[in-house]
C-alpha atoms as a PDB file:
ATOM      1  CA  UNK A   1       6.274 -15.638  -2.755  1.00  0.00           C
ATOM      2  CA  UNK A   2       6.526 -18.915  -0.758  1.00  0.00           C
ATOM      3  CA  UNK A   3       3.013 -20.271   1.309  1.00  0.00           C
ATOM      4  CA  UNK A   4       5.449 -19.385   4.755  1.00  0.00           C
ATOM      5  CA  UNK A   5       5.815 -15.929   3.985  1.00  0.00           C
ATOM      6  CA  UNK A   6       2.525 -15.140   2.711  1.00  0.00           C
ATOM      7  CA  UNK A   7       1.310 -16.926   6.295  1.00  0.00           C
ATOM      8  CA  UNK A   8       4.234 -14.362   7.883  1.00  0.00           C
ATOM      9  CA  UNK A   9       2.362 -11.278   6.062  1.00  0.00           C
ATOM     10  CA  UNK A  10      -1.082 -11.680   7.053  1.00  0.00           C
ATOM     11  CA  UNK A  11       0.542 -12.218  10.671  1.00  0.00           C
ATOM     12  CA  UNK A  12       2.083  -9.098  10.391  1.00  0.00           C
ATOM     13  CA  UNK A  13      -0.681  -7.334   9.344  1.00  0.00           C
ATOM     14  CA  UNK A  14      -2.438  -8.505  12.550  1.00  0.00           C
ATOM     15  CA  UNK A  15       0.670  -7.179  14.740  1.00  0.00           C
ATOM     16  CA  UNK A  16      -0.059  -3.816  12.452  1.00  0.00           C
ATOM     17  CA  UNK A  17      -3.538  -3.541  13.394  1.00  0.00           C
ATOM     18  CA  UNK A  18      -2.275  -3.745  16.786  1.00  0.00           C
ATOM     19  CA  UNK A  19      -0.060  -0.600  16.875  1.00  0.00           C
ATOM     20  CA  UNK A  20       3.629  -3.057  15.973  1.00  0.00           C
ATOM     21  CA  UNK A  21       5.835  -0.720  14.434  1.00  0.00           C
ATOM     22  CA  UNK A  22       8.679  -3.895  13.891  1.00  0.00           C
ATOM     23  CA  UNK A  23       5.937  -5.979  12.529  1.00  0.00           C
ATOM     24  CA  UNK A  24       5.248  -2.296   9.768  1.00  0.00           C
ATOM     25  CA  UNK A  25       9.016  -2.396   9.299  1.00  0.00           C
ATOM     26  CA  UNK A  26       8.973  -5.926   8.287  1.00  0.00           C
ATOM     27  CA  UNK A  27       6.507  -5.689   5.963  1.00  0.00           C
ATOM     28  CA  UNK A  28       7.677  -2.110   4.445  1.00  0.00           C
ATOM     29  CA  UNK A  29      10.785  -3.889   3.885  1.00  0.00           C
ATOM     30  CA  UNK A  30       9.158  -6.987   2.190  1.00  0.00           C
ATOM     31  CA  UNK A  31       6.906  -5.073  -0.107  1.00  0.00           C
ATOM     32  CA  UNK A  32       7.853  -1.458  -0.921  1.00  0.00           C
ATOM     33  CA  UNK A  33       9.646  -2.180  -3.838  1.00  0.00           C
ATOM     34  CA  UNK A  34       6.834  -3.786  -5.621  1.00  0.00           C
ATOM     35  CA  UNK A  35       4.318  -1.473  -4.619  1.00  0.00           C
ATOM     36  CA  UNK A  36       6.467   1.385  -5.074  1.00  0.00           C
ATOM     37  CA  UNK A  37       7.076   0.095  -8.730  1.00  0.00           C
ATOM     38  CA  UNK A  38       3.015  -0.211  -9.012  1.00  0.00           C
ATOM     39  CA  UNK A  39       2.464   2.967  -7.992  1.00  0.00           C
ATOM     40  CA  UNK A  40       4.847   4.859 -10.698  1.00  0.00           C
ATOM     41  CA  UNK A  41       3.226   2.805 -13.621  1.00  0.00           C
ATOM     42  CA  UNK A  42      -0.293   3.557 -12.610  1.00  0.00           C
ATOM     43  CA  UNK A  43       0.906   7.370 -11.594  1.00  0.00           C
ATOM     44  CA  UNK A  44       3.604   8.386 -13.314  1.00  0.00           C
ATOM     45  CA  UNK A  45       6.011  11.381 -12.273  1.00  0.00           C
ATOM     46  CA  UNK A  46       8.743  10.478  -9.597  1.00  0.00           C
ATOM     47  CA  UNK A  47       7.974  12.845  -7.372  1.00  0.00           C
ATOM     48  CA  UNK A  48       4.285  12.498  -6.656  1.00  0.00           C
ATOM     49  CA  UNK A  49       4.914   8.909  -6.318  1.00  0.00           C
ATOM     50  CA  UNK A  50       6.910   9.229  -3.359  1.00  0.00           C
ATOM     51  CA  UNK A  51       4.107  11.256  -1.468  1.00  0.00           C
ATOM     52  CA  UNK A  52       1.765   8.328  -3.115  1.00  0.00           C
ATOM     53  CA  UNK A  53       4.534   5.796  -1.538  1.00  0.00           C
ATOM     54  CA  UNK A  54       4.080   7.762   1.778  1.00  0.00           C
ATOM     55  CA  UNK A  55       0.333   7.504   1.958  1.00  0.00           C
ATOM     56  CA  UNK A  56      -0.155   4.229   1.017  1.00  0.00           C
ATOM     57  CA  UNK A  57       1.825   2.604   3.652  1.00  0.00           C
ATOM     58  CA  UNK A  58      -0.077   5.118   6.095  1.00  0.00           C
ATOM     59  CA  UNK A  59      -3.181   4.199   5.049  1.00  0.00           C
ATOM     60  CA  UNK A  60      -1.715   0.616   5.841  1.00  0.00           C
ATOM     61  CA  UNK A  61      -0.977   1.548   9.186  1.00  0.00           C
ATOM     62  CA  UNK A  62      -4.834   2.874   9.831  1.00  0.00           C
ATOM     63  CA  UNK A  63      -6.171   0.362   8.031  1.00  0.00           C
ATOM     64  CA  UNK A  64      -4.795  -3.325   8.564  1.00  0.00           C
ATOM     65  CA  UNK A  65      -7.644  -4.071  11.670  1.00  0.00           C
ATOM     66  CA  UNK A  66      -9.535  -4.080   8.199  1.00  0.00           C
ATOM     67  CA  UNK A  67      -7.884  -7.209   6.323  1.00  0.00           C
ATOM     68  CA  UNK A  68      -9.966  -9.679   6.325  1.00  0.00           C
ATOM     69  CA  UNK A  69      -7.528 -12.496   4.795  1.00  0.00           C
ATOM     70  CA  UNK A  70      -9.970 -13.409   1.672  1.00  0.00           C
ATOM     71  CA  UNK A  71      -6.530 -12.150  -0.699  1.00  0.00           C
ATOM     72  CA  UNK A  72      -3.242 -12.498  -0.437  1.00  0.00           C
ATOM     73  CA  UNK A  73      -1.537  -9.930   1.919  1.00  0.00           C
ATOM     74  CA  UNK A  74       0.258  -8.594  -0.965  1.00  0.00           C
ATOM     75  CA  UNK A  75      -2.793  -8.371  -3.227  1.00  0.00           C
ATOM     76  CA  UNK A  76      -4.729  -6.512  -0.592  1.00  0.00           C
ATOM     77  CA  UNK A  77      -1.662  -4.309  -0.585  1.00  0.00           C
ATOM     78  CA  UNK A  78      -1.524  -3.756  -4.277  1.00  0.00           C
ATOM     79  CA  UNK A  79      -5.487  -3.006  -4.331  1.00  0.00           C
ATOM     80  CA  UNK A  80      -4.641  -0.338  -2.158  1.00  0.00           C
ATOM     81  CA  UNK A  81      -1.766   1.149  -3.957  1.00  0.00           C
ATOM     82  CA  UNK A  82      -4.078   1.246  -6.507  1.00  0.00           C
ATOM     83  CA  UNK A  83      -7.038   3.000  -5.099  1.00  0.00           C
ATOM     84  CA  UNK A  84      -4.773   5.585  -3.587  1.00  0.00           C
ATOM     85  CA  UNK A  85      -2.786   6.069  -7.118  1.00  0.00           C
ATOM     86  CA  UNK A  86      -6.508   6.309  -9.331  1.00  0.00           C
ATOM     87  CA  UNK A  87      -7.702   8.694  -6.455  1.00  0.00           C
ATOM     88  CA  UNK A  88      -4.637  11.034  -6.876  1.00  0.00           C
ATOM     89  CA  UNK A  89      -4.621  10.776 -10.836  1.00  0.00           C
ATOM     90  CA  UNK A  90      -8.301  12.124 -10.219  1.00  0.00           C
ATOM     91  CA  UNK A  91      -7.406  14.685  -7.858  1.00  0.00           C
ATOM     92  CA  UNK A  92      -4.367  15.874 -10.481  1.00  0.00           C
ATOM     93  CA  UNK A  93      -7.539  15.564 -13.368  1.00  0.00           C
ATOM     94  CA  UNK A  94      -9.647  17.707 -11.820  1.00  0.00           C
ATOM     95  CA  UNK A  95      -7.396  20.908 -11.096  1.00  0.00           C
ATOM     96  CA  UNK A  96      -6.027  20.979 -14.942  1.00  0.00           C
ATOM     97  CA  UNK A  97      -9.659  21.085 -15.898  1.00  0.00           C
ATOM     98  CA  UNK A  98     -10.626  23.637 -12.885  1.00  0.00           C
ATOM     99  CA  UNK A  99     -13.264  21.031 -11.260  1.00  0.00           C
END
């Protein structure tokens, strides 16, 4: 990723935390492959990682007031993916085993 676009993300992130659904477009578009790509190696089965898919990028939408720029944009969304993908294996973990 070039130093221009990683300047472009963290200002879309800012038009995100301001309710810009282009500016979420734009960066869906820029970054949903890679994170969708994280998600199924941390996760696994196809279709749970389309609901994971799903949630990250809404937890995006809720959450990008909170980026605080000391990552790269796409770090801080990989971090995420992989919170939300260790949460769910958890989740998954704890009904085989009745918790």
């Amino acid at each position: 990723m070039s130093a221009t676009q990683a300047a472009a993300d963290d200002v879309l992130i800012a038009r995100i935390a301001q309710g810009d659904r282009l500016a979420m477009q734009v960066l869906y578009g820029r970054h949903h492959v890679r994170v969708f790509r994280f998600g199924l190696r941390l996760y696994g089965t196809n279709r749970s990682r389309k609901t994971l898919s799903a949630r990250f990028f809404s937890t995006l939408w809720r959450q990008a007031g909170k980026f605080e720029g000391r990552s790269a944009v796409s770090t801080w969304l990989l971090a995420i993916t992989r919170f939300k993908a260790l949460s769910a294996l958890r989740r998954r973990e704890g009904r085989r085993t009745g918790r």
